[in-house]
Protein backbone atom coordinates (compact mmCIF):
# COMPACT_ATOMS: atom_id res chain seq x y z
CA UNK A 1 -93.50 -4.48 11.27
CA UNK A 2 -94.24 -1.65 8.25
CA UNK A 3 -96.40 -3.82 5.45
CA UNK A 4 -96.88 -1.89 2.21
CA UNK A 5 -98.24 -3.50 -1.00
CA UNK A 6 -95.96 -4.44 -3.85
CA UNK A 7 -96.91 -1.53 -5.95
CA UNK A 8 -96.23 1.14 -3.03
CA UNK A 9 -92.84 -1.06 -2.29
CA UNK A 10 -91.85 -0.61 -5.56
CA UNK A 11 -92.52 2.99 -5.96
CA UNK A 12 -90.71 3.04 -2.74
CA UNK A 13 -87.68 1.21 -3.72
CA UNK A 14 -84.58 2.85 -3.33
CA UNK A 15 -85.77 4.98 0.18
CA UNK A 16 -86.76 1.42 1.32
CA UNK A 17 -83.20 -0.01 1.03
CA UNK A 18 -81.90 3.22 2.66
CA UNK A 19 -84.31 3.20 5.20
CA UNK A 20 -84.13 -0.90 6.01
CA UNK A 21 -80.32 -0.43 5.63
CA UNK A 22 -80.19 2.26 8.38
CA UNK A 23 -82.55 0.80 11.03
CA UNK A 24 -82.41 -3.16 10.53
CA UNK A 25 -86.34 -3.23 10.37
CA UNK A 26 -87.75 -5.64 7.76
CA UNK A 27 -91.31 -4.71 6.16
CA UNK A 28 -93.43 -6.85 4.46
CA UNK A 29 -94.48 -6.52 1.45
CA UNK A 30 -97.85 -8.08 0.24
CA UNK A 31 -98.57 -9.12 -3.23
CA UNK A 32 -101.41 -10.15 -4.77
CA UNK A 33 -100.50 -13.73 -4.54
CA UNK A 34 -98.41 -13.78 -2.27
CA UNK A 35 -96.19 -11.79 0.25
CA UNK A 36 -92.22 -11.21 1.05
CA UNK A 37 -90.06 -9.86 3.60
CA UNK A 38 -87.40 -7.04 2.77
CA UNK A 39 -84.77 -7.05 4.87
CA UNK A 40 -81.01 -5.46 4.56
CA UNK A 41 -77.91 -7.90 3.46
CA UNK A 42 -76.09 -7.24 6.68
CA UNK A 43 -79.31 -8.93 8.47
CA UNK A 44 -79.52 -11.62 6.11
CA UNK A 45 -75.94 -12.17 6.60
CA UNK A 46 -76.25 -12.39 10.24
CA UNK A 47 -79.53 -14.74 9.88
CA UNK A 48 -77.56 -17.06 7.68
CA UNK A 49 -74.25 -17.56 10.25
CA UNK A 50 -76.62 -18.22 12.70
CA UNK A 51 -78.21 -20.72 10.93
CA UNK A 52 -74.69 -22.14 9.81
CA UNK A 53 -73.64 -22.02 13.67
CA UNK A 54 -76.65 -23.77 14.63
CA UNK A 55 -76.89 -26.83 12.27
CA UNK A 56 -73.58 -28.14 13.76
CA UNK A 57 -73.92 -30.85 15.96
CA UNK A 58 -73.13 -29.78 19.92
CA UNK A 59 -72.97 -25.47 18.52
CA UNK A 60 -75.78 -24.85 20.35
CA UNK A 61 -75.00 -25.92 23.67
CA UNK A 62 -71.42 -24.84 23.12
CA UNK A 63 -72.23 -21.34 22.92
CA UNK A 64 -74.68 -21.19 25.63
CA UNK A 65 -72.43 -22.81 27.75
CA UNK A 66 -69.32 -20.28 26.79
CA UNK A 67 -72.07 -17.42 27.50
CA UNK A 68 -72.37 -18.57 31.15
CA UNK A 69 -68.32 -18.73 31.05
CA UNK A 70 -67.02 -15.84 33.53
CA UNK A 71 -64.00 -14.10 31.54
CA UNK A 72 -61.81 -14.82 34.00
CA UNK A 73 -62.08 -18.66 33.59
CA UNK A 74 -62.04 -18.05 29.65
CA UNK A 75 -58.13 -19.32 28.40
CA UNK A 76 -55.70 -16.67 27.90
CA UNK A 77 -53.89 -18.98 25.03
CA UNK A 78 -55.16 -16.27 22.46
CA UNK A 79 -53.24 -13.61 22.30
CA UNK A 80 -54.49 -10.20 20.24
């Protein structure tokens, strides 16, 4: 992971959110007092729904368990 101080993050702003926005790799950034992690709103997005998904009770084991599902067993009651 890129670290760059505050000052050089901030001088570095807007090709920072390009750049973070394009490749989904956080940097830190280190302050004087303390330090922070930029990452794009797409990522933090997808961090938070996880976090949602996870926090209900039997989730977890739900999902791994429809990831060892073959599609073939999966129900065809959907319809796209």
């Amino acid at each position: 992971m890129t670290t760059l101080t505050e000052t050089t993050a901030s001088k570095k702003l807007k090709k920072l959110l390009t750049d973070i926005s394009a490749t989904h790799k956080p940097v830190r950034i280190k302050g004087k007092r303390r330090n922070a992690i930029l990452i794009s709103e797409e990522d933090w997005k997808a961090i938070e729904e996880t976090l949602y998904l996870v926090s209900i009770p039997g989730m977890r084991k739900s999902i791994i368990n429809g990831l060892k599902t073959p599609v073939e067993k999966c129900s065809d009651k959907l319809k796209w």
